[in-house]
PDB file of N, CA and C in Angstrom:
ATOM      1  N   UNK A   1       0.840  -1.185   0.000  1.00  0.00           N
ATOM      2  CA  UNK A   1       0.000   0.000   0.000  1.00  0.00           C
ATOM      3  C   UNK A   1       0.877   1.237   0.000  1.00  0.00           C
ATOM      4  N   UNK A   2       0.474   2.352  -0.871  1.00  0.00           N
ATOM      5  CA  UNK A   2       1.000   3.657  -1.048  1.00  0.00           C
ATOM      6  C   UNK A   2       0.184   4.432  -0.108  1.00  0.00           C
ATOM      7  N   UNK A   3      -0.014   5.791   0.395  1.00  0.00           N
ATOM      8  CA  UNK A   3      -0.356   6.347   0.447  1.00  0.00           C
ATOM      9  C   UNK A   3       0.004   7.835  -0.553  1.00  0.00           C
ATOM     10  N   UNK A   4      -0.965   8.145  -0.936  1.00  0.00           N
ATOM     11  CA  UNK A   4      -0.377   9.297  -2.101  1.00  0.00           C
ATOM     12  C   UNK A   4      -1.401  10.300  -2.123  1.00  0.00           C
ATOM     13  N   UNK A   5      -0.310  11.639  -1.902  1.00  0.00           N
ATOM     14  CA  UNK A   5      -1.160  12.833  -2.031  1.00  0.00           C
ATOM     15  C   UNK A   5      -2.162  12.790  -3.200  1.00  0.00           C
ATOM     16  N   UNK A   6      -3.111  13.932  -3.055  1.00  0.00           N
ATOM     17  CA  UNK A   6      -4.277  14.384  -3.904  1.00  0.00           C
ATOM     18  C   UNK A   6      -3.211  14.398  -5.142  1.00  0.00           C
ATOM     19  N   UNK A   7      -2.666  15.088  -5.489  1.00  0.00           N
ATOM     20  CA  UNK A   7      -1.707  15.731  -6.669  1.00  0.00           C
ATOM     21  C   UNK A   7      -0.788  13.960  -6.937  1.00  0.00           C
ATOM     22  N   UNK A   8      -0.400  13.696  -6.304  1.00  0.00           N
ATOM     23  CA  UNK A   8       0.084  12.575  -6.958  1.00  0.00           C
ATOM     24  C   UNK A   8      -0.555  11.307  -7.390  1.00  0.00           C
ATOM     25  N   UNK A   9      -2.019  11.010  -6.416  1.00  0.00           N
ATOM     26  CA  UNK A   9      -2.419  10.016  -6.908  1.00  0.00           C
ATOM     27  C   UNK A   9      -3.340  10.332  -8.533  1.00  0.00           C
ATOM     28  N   UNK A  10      -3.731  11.520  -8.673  1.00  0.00           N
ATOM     29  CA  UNK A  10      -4.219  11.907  -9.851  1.00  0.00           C
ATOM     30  C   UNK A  10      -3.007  11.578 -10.795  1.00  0.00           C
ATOM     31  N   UNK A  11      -1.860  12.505 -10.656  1.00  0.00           N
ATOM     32  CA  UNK A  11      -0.771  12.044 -11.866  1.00  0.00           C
ATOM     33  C   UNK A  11      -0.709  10.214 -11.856  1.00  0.00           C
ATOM     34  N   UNK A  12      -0.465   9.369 -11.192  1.00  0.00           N
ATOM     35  CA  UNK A  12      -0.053   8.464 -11.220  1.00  0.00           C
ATOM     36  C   UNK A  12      -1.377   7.266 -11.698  1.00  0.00           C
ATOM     37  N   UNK A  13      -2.547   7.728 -11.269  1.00  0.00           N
ATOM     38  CA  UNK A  13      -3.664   7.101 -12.416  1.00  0.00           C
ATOM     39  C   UNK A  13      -3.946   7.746 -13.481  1.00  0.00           C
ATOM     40  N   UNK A  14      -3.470   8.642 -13.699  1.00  0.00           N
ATOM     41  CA  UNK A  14      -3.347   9.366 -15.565  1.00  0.00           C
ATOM     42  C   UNK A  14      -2.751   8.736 -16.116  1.00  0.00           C
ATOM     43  N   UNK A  15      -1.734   8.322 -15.278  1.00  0.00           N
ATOM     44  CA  UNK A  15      -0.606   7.709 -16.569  1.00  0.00           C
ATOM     45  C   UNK A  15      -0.791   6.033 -16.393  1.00  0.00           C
ATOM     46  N   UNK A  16      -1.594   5.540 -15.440  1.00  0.00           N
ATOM     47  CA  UNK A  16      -1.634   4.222 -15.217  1.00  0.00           C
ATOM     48  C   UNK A  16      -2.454   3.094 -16.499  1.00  0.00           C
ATOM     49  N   UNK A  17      -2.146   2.612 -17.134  1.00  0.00           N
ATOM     50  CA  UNK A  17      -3.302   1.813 -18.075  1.00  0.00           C
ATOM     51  C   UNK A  17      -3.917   0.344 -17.435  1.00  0.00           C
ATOM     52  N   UNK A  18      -3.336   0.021 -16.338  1.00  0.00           N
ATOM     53  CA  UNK A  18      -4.078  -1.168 -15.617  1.00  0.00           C
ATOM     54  C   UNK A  18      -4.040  -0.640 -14.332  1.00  0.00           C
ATOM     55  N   UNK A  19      -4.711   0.695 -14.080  1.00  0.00           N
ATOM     56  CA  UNK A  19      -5.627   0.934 -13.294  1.00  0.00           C
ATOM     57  C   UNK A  19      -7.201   0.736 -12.945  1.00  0.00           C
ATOM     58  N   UNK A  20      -7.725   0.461 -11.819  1.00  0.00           N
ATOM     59  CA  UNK A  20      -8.893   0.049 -11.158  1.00  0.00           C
ATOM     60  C   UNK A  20      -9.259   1.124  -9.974  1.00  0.00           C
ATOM     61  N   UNK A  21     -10.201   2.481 -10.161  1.00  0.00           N
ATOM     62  CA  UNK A  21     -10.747   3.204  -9.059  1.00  0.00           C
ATOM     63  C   UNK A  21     -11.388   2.388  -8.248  1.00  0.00           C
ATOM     64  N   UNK A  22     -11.201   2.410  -6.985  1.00  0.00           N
ATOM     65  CA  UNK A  22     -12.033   1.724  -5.838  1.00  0.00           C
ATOM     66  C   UNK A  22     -12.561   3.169  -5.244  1.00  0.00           C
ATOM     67  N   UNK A  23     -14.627   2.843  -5.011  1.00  0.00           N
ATOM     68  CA  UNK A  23     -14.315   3.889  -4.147  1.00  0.00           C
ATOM     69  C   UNK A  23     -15.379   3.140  -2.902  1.00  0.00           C
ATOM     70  N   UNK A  24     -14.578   3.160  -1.547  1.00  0.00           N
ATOM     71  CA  UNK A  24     -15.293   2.537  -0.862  1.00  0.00           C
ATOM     72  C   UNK A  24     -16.496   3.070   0.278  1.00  0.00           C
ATOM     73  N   UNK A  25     -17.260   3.946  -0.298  1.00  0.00           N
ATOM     74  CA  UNK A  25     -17.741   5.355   0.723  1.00  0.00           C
ATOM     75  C   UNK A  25     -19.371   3.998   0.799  1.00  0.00           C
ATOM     76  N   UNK A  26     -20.175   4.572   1.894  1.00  0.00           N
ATOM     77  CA  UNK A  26     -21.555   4.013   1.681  1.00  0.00           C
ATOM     78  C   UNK A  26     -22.045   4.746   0.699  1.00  0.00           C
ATOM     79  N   UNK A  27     -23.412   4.222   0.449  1.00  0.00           N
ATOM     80  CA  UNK A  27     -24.185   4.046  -0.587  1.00  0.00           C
ATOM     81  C   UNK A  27     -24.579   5.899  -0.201  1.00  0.00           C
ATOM     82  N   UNK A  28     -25.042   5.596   0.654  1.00  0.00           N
ATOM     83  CA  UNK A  28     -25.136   7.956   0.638  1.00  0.00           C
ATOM     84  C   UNK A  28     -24.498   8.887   0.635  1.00  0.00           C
ATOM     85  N   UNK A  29     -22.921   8.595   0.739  1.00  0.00           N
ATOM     86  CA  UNK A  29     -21.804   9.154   0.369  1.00  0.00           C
ATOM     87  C   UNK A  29     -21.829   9.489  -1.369  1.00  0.00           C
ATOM     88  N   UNK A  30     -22.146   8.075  -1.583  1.00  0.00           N
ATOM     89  CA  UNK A  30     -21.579   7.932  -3.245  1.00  0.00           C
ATOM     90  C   UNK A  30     -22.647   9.177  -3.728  1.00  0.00           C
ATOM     91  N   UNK A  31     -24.115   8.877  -3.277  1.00  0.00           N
ATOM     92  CA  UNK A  31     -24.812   9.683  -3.904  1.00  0.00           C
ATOM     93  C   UNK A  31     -24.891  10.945  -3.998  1.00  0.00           C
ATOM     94  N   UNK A  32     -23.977  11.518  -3.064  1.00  0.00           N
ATOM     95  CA  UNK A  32     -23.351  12.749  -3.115  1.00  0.00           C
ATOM     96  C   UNK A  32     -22.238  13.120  -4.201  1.00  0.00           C
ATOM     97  N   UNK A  33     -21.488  11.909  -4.871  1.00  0.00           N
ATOM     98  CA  UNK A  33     -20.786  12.509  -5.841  1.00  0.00           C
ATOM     99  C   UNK A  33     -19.386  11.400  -5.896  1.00  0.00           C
ATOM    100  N   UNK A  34     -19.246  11.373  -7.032  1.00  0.00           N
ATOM    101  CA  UNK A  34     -18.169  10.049  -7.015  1.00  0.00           C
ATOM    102  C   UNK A  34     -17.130  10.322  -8.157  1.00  0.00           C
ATOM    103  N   UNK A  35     -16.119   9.655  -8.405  1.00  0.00           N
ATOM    104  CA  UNK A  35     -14.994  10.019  -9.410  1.00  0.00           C
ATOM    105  C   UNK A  35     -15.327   9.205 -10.418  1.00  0.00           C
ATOM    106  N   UNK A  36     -15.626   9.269 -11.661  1.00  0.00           N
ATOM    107  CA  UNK A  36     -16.243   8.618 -12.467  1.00  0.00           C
ATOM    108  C   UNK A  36     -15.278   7.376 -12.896  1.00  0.00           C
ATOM    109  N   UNK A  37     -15.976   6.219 -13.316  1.00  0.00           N
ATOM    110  CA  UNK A  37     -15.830   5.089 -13.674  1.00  0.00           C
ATOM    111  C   UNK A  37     -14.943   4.238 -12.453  1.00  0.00           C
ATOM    112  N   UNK A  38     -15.489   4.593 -11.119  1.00  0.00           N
ATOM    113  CA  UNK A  38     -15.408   3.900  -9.822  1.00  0.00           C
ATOM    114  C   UNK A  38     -16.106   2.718  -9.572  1.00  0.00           C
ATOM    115  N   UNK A  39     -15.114   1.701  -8.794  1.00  0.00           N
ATOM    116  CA  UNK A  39     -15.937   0.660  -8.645  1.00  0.00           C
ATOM    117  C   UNK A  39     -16.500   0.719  -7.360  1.00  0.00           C
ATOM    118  N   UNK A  40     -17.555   0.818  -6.692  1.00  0.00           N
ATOM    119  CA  UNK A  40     -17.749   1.050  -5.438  1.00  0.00           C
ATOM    120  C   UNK A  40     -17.907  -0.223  -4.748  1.00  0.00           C
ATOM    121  N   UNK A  41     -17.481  -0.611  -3.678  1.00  0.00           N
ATOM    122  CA  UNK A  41     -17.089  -2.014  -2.633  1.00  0.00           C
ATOM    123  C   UNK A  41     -17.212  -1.018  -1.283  1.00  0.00           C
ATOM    124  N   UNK A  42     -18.565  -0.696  -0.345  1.00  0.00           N
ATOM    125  CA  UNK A  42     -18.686  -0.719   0.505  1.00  0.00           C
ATOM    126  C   UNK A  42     -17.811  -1.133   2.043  1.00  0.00           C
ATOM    127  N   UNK A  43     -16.988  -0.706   2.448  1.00  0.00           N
ATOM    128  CA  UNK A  43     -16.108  -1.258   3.248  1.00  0.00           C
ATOM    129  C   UNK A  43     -16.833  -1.058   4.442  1.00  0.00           C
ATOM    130  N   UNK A  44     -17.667  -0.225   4.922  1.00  0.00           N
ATOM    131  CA  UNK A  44     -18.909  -0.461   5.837  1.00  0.00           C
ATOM    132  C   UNK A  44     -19.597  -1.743   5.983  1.00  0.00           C
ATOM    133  N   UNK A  45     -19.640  -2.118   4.888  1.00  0.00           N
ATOM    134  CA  UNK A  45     -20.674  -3.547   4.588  1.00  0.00           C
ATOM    135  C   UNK A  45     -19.503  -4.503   4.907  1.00  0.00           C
ATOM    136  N   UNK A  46     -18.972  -5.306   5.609  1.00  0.00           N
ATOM    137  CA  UNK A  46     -17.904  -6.404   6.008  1.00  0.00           C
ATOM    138  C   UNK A  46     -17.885  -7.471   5.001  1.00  0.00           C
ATOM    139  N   UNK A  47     -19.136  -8.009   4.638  1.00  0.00           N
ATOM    140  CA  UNK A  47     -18.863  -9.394   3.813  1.00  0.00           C
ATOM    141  C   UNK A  47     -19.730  -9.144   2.463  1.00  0.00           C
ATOM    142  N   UNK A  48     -20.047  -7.729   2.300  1.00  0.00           N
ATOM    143  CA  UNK A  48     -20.292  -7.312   0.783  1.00  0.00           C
ATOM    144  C   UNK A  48     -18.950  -7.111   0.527  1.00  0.00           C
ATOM    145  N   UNK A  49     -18.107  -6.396   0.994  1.00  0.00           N
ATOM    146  CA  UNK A  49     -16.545  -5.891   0.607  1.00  0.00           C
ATOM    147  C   UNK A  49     -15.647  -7.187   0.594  1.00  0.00           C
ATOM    148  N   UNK A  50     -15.993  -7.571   1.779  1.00  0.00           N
ATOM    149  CA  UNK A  50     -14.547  -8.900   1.473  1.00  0.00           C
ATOM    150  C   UNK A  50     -15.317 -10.037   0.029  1.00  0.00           C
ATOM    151  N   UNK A  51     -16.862 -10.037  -0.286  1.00  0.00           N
ATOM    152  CA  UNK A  51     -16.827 -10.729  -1.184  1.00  0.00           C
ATOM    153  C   UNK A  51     -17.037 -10.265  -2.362  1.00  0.00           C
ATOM    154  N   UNK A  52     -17.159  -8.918  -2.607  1.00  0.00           N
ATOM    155  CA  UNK A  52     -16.461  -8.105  -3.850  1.00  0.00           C
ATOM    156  C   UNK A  52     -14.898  -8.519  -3.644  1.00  0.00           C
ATOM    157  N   UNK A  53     -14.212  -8.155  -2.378  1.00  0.00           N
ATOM    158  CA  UNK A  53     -12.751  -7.615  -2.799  1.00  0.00           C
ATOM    159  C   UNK A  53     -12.256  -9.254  -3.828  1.00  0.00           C
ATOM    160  N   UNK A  54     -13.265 -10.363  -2.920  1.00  0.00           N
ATOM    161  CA  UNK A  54     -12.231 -11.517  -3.506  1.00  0.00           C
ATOM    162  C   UNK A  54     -12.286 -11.543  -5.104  1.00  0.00           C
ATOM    163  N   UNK A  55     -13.263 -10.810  -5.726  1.00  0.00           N
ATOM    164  CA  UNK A  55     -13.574 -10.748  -6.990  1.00  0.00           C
ATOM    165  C   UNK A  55     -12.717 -10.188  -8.021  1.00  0.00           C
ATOM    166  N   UNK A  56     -12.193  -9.302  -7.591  1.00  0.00           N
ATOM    167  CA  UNK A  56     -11.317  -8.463  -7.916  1.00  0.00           C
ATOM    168  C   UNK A  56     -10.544  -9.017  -8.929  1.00  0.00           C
ATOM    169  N   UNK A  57      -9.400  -8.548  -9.767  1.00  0.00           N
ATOM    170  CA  UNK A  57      -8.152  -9.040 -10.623  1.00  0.00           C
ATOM    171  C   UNK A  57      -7.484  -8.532  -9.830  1.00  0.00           C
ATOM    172  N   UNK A  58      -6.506  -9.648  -9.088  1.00  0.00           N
ATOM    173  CA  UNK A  58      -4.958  -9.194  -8.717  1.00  0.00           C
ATOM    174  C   UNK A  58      -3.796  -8.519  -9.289  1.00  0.00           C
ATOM    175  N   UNK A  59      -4.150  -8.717 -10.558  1.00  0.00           N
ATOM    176  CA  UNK A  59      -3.234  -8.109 -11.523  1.00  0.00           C
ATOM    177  C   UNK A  59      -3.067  -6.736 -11.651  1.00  0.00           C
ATOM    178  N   UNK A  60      -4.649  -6.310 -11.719  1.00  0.00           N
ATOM    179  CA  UNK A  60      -4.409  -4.740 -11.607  1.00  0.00           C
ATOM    180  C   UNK A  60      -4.025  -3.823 -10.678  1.00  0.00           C
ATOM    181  N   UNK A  61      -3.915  -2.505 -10.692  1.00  0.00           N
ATOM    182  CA  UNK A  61      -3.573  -1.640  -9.919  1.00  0.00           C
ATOM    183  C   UNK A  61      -4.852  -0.750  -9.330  1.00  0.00           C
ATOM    184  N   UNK A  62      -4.748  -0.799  -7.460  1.00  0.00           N
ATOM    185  CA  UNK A  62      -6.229  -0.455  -6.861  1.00  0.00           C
ATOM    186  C   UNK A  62      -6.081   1.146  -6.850  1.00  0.00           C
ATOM    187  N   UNK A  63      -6.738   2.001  -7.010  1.00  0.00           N
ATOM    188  CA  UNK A  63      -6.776   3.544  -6.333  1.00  0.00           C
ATOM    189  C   UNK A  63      -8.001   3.655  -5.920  1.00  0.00           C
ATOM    190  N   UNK A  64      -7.555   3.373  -4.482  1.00  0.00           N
ATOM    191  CA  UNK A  64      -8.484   3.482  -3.566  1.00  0.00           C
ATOM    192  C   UNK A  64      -9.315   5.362  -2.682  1.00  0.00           C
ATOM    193  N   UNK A  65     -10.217   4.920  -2.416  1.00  0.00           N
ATOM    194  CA  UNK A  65     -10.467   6.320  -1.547  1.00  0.00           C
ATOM    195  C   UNK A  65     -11.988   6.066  -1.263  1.00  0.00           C
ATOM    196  N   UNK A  66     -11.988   6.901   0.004  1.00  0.00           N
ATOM    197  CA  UNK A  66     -13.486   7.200   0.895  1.00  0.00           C
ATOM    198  C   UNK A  66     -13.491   8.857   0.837  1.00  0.00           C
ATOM    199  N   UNK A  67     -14.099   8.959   1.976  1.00  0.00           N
ATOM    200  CA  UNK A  67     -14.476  10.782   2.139  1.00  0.00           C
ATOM    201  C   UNK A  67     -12.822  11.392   3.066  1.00  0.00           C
ATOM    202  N   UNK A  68     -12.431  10.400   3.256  1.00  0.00           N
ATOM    203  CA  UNK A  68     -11.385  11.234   3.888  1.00  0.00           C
ATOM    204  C   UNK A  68     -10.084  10.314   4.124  1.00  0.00           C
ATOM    205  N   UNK A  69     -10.077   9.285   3.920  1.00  0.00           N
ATOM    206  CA  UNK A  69      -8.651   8.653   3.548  1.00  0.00           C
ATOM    207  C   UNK A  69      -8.315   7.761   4.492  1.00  0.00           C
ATOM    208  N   UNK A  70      -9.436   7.346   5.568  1.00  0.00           N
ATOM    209  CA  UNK A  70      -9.005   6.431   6.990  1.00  0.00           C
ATOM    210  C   UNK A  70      -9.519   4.826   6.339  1.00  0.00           C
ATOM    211  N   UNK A  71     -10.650   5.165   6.137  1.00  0.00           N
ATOM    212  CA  UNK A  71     -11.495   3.749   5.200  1.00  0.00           C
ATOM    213  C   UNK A  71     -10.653   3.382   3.820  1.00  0.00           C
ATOM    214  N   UNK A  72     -10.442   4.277   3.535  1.00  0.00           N
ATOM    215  CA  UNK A  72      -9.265   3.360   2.467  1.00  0.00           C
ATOM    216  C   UNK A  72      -8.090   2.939   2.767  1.00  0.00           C
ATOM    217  N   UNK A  73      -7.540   3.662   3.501  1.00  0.00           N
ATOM    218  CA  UNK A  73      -5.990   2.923   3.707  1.00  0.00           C
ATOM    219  C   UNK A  73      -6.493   1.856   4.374  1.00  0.00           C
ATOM    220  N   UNK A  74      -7.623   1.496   5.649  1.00  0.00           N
ATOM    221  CA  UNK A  74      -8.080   0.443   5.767  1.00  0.00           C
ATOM    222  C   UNK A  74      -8.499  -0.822   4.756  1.00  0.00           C
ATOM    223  N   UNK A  75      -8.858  -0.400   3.775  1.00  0.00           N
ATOM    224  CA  UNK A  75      -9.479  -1.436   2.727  1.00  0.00           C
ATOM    225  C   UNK A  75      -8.165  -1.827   1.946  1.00  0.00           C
ATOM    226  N   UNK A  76      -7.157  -0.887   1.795  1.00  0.00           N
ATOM    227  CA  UNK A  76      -5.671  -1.093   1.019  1.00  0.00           C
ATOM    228  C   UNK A  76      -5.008  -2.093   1.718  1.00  0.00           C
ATOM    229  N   UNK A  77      -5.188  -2.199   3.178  1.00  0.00           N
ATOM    230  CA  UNK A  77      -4.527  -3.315   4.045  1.00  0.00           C
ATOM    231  C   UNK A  77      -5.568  -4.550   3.826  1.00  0.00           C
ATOM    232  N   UNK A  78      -6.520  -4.475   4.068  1.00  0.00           N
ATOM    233  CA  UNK A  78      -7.084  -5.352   3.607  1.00  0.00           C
ATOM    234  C   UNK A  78      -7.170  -6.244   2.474  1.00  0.00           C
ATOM    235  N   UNK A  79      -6.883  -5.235   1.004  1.00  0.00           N
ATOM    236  CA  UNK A  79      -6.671  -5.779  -0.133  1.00  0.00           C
ATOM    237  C   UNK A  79      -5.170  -6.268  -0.182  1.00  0.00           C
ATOM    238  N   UNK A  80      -4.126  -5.650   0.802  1.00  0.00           N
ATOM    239  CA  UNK A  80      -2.922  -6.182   0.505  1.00  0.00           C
ATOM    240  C   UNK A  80      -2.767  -7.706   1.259  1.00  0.00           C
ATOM    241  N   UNK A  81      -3.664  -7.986   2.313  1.00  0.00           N
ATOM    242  CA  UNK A  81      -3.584  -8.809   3.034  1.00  0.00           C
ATOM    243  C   UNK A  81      -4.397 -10.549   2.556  1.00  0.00           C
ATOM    244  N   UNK A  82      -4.941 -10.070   2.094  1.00  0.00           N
ATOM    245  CA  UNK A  82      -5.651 -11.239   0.598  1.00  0.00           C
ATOM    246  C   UNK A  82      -4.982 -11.390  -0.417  1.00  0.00           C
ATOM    247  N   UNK A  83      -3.875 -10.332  -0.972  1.00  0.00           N
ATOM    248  CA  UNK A  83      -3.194 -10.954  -2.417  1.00  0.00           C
ATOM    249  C   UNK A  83      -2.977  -9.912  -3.487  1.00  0.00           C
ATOM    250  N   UNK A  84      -3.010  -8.612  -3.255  1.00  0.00           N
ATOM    251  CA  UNK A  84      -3.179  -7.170  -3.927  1.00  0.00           C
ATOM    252  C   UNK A  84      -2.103  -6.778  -3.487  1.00  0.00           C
ATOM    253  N   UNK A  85      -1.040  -6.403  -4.593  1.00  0.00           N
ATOM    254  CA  UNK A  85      -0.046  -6.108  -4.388  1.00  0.00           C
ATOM    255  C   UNK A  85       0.016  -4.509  -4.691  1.00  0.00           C
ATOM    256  N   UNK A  86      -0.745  -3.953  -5.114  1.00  0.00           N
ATOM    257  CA  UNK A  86      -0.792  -2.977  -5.764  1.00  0.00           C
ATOM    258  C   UNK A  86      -2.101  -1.606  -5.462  1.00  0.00           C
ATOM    259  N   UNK A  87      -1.591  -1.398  -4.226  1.00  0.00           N
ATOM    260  CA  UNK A  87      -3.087  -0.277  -3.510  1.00  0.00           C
ATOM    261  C   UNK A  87      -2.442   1.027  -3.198  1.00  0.00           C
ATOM    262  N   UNK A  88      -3.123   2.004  -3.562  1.00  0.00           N
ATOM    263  CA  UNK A  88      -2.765   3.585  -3.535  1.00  0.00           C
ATOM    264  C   UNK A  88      -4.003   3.960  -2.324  1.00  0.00           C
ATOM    265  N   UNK A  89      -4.114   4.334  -1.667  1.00  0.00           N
ATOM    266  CA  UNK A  89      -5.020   5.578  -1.403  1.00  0.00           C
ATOM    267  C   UNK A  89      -4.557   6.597  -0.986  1.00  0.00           C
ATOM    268  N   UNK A  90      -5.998   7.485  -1.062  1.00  0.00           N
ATOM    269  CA  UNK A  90      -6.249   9.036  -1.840  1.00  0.00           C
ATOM    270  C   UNK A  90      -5.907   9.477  -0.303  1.00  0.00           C
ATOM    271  N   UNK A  91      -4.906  10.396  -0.115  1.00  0.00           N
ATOM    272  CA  UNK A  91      -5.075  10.611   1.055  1.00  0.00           C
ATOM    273  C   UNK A  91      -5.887  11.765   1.281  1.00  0.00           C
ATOM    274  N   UNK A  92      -6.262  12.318   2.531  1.00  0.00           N
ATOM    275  CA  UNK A  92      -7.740  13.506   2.508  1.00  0.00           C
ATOM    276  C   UNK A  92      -8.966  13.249   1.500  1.00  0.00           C
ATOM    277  N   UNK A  93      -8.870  11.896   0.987  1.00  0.00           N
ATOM    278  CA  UNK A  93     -10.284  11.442   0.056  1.00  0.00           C
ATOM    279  C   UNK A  93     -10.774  12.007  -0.364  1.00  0.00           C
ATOM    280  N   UNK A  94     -12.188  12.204  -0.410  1.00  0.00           N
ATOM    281  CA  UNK A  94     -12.831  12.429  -1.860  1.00  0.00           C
ATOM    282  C   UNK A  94     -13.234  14.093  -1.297  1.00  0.00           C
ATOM    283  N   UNK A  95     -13.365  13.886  -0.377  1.00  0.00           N
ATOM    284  CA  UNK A  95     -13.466  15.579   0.606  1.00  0.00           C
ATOM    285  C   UNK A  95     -12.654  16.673  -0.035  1.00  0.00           C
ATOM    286  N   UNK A  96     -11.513  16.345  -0.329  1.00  0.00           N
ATOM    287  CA  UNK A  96     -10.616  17.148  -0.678  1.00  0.00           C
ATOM    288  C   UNK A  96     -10.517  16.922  -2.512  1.00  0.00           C
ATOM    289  N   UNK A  97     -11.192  16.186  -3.033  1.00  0.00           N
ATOM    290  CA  UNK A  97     -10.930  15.761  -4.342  1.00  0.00           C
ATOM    291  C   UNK A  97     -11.272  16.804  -5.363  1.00  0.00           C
ATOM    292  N   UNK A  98     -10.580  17.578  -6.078  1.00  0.00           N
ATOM    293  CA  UNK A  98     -11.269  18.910  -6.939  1.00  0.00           C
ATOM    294  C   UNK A  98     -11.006  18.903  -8.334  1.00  0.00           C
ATOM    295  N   UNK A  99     -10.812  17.605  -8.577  1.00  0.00           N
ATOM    296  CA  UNK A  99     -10.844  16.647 -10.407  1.00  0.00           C
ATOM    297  C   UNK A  99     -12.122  16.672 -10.478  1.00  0.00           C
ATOM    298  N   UNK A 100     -12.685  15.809 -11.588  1.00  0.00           N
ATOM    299  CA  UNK A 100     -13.801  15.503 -12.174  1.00  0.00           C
ATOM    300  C   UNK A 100     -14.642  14.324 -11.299  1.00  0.00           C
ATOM    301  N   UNK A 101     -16.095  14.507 -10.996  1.00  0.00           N
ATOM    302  CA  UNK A 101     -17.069  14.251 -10.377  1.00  0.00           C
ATOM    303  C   UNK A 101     -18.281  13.938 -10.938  1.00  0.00           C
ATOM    304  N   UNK A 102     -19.115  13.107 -10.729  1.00  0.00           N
ATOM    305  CA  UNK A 102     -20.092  12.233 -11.328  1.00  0.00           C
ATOM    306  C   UNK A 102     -20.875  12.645 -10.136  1.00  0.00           C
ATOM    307  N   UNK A 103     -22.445  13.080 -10.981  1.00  0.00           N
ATOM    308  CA  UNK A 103     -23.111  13.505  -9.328  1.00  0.00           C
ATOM    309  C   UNK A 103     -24.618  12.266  -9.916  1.00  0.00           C
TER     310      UNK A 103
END
């Protein structure tokens, strides 16, 4: 797991081509506004998330994020701890996020 500023995790999924957005906020978070073409996996929900996460491709690369960056680095340990070698999160999450937004 990375942790990576706002400014870097944007550069580093621009340039990524086997990148995968995770965004793990609840369902009334999201509906407030989300980073487009996110996969959302509930990390609130315990065994909706662990049985999405097992779904997942290991292969790819995760960029993770919630509303503020505690729930993802949580879910990044989580995904690293099953077999994901490859997890970023957003640090200050989606709170702080001032890219492009899907409402």
């Amino acid at each position: 797991m990375a942790d990576l500023t706002q400014q870097q995790w944007r550069e580093q999924l621009e340039k990524d081509d086997n990148a995968i957005i995770l965004d793990v906020r609840t369902e009334a978070e999201v509906e407030e506004g989300y980073i487009p073409n996110a996969k959302h996996l509930d990390i609130m929900n315990a065994g909706s998330f662990m049985d999405g996460a097992k779904e997942l491709d290991p292969s790819k690369n995760y960029y993770v994020y919630c509303k503020a960056g505690g729930r993802s680095a949580q879910a990044c340990m989580i995904l690293n701890s099953i077999g994901y070698n490859n997890t970023f999160n957003l640090m200050g999450g989606f709170s702080q996020w001032n890219g492009e937004t899907t409402m």
